[in-house]
C-alpha atoms as a PDB file:
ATOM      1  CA  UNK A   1       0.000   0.000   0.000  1.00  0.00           C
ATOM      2  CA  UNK A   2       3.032   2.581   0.664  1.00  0.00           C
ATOM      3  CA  UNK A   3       4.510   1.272  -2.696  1.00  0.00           C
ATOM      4  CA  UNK A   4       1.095   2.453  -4.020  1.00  0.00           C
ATOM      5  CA  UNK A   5       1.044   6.048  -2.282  1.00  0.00           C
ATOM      6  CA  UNK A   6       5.074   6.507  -3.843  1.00  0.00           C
ATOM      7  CA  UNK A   7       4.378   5.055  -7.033  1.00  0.00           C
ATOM      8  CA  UNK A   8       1.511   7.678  -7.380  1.00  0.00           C
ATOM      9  CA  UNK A   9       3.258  10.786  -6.465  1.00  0.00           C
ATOM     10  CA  UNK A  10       6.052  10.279  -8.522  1.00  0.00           C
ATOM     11  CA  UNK A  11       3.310   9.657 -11.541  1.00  0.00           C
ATOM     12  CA  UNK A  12       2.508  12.839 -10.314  1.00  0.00           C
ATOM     13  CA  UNK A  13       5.391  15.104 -10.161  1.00  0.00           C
ATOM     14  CA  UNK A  14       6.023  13.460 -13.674  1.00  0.00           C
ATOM     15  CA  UNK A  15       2.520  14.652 -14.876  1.00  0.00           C
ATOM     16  CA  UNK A  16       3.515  18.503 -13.683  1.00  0.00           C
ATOM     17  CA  UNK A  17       7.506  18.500 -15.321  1.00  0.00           C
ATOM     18  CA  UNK A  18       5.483  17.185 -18.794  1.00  0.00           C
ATOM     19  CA  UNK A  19       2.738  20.293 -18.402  1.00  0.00           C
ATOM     20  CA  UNK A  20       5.661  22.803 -17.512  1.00  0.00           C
ATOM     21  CA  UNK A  21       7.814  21.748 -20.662  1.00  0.00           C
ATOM     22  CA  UNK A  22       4.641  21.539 -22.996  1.00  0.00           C
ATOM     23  CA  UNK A  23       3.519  25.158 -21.433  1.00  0.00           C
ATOM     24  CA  UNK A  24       7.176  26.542 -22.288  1.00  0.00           C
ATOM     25  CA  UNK A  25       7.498  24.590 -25.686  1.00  0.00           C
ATOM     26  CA  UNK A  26       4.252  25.831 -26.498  1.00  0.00           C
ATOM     27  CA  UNK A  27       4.169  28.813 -29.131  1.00  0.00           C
ATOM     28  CA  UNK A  28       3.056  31.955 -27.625  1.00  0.00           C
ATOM     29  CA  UNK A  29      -0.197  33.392 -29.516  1.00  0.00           C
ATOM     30  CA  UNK A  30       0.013  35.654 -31.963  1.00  0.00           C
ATOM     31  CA  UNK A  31      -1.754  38.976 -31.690  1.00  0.00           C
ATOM     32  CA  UNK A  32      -4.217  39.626 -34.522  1.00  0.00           C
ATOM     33  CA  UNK A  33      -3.057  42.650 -37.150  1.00  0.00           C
ATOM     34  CA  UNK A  34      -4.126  45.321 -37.360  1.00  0.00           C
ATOM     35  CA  UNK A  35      -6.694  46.931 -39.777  1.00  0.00           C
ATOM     36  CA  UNK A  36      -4.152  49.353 -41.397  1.00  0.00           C
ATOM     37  CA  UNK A  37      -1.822  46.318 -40.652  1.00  0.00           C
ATOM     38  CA  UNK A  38      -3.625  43.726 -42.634  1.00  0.00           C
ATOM     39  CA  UNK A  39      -4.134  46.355 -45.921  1.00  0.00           C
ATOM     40  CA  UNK A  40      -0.467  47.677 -45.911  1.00  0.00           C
ATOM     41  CA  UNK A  41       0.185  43.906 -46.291  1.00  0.00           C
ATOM     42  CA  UNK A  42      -1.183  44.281 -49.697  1.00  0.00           C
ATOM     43  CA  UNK A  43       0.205  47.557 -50.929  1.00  0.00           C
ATOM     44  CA  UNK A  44       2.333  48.042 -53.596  1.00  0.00           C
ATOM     45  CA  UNK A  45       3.824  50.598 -56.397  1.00  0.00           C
ATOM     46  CA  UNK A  46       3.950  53.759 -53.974  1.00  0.00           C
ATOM     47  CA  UNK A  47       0.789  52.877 -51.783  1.00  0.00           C
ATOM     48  CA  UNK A  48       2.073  53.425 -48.643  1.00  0.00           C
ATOM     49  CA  UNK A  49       2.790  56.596 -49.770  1.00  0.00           C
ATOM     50  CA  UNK A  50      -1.093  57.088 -50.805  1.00  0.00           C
ATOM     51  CA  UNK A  51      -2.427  55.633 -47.307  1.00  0.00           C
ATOM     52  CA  UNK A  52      -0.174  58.081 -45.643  1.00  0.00           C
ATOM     53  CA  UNK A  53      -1.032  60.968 -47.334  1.00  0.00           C
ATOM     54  CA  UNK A  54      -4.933  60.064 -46.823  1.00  0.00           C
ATOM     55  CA  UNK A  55      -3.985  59.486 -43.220  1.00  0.00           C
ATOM     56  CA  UNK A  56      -2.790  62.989 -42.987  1.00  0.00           C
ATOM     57  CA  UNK A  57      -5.571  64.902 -45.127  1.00  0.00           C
ATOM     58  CA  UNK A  58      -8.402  62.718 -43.764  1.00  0.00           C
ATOM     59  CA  UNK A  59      -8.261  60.637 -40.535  1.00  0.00           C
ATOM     60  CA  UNK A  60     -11.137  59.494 -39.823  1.00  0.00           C
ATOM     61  CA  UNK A  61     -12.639  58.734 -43.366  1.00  0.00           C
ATOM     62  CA  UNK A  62      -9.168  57.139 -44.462  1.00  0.00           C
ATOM     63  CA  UNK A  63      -9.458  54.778 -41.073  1.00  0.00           C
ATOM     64  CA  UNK A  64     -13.401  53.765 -42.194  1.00  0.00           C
ATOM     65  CA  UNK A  65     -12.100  52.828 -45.900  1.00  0.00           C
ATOM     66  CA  UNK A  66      -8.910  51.093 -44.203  1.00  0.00           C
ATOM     67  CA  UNK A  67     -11.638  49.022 -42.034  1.00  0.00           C
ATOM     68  CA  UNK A  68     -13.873  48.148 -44.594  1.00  0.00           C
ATOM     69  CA  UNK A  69     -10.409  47.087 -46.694  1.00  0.00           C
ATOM     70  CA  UNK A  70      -9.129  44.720 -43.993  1.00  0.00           C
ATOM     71  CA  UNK A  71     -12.575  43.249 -43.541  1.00  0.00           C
ATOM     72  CA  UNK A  72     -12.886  42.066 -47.548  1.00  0.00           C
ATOM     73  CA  UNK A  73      -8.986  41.313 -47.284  1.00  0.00           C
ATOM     74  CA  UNK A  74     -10.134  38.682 -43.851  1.00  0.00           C
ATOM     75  CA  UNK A  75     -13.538  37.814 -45.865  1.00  0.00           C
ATOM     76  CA  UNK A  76     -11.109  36.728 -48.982  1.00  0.00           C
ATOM     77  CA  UNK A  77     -13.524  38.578 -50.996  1.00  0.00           C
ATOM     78  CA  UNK A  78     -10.332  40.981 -52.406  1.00  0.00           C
ATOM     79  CA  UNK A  79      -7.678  38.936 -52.701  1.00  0.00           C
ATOM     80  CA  UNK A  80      -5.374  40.668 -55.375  1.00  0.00           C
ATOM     81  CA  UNK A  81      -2.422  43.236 -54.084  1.00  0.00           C
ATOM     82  CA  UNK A  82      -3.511  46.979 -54.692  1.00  0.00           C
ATOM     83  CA  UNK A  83      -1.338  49.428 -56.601  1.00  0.00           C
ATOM     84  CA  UNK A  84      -0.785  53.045 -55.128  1.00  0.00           C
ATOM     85  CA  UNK A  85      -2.878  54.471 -58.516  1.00  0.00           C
ATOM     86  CA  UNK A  86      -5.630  51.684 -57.475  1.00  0.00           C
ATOM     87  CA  UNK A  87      -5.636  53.216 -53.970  1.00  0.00           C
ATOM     88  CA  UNK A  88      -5.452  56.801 -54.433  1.00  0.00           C
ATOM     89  CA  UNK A  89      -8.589  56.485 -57.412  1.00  0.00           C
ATOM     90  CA  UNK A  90     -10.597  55.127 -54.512  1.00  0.00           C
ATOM     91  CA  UNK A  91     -10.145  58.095 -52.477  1.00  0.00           C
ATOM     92  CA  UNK A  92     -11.046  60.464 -55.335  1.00  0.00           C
ATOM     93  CA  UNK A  93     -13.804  58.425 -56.557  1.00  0.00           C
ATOM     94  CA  UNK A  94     -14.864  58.719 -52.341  1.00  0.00           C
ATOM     95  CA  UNK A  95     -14.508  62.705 -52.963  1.00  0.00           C
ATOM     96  CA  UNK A  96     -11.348  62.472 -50.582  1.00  0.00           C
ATOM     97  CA  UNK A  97      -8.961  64.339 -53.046  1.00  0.00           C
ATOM     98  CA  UNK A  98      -5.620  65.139 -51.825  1.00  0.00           C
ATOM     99  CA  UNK A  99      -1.763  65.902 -53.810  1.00  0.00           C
ATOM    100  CA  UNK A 100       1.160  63.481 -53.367  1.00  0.00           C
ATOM    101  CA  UNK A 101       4.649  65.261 -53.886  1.00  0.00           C
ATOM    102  CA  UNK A 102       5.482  63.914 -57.066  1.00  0.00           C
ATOM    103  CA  UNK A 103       8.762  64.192 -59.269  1.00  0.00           C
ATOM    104  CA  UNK A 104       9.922  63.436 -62.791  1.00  0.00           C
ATOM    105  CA  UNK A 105      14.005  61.922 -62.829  1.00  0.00           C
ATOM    106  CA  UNK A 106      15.874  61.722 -65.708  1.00  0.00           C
ATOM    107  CA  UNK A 107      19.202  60.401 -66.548  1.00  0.00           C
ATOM    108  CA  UNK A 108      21.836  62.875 -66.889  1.00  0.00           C
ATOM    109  CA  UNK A 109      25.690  62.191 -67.090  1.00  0.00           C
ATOM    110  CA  UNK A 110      25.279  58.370 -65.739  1.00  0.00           C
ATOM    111  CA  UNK A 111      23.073  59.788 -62.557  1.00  0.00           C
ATOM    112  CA  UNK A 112      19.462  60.622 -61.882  1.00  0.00           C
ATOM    113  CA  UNK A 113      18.572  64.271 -62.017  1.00  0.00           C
ATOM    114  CA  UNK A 114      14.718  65.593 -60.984  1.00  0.00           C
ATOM    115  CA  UNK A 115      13.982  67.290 -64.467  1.00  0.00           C
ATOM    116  CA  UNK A 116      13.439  70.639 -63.341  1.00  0.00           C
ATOM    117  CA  UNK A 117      16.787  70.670 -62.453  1.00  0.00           C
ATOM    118  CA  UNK A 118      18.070  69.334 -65.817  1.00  0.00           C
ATOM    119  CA  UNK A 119      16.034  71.865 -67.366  1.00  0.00           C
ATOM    120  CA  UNK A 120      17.600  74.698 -65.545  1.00  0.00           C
ATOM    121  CA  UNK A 121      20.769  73.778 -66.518  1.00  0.00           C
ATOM    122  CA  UNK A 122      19.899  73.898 -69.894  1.00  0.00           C
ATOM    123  CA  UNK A 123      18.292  77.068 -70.106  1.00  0.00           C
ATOM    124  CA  UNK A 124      21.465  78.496 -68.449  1.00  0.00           C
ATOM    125  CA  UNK A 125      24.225  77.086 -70.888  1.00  0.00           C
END
């Protein structure tokens, strides 16, 4: 009978060191992205540039659109990446219209020049 008592407290304290490893080897969970999280995932061609700029024009519309983005994004209804252009012609078809700073390059002499510059150059020679 005291064989019995030993023979189940060591199943015991074997039962605990098994939960403590599995607890430790056990992944922690992730935490869920973010809305804006989730749709900069699928930016590309300058549209975290657009989402920026329609952060800083218009905060509380650009967080709605941003919502309503991640939730077709989790729903797997929109599924393809979306292109800057894509992006900002949803904010102007939303009448959210708003100027990113643009610039034209050029290649002058082996290097890239903004063209104004280039220009001036010319017009001074």
């Amino acid at each position: 009978m005291e064989e019995d008592a030993d023979l189940k407290l060591l199943e015991r304290r074997k039962l605990e060191e098994l939960r403590r490893r599995i607890k430790a080897a056990a992944p922690a969970p992730q935490k869920e992205k973010t809305d804006r999280q989730v749709v900069e995932a699928k930016l590309y061609d300058r549209g975290d540039e657009v989402l920026e700029a329609a952060y800083s024009f218009y905060p509380r519309e650009t967080e709605g659109l941003v919502k309503e983005l991640a939730t077709m994004i989790r729903e797997g209804r929109l599924t393809e990446n979306i292109a800057g252009g894509e992006l900002l012609s949803i904010f102007r078809q939303l009448g959210l219209r708003f100027r990113l700073k643009t610039s034209i390059r050029v290649m002058d002499q082996g290097k890239l020049v903004d063209l104004s510059e280039k220009l001036g150059r010319k017009n001074k020679e």
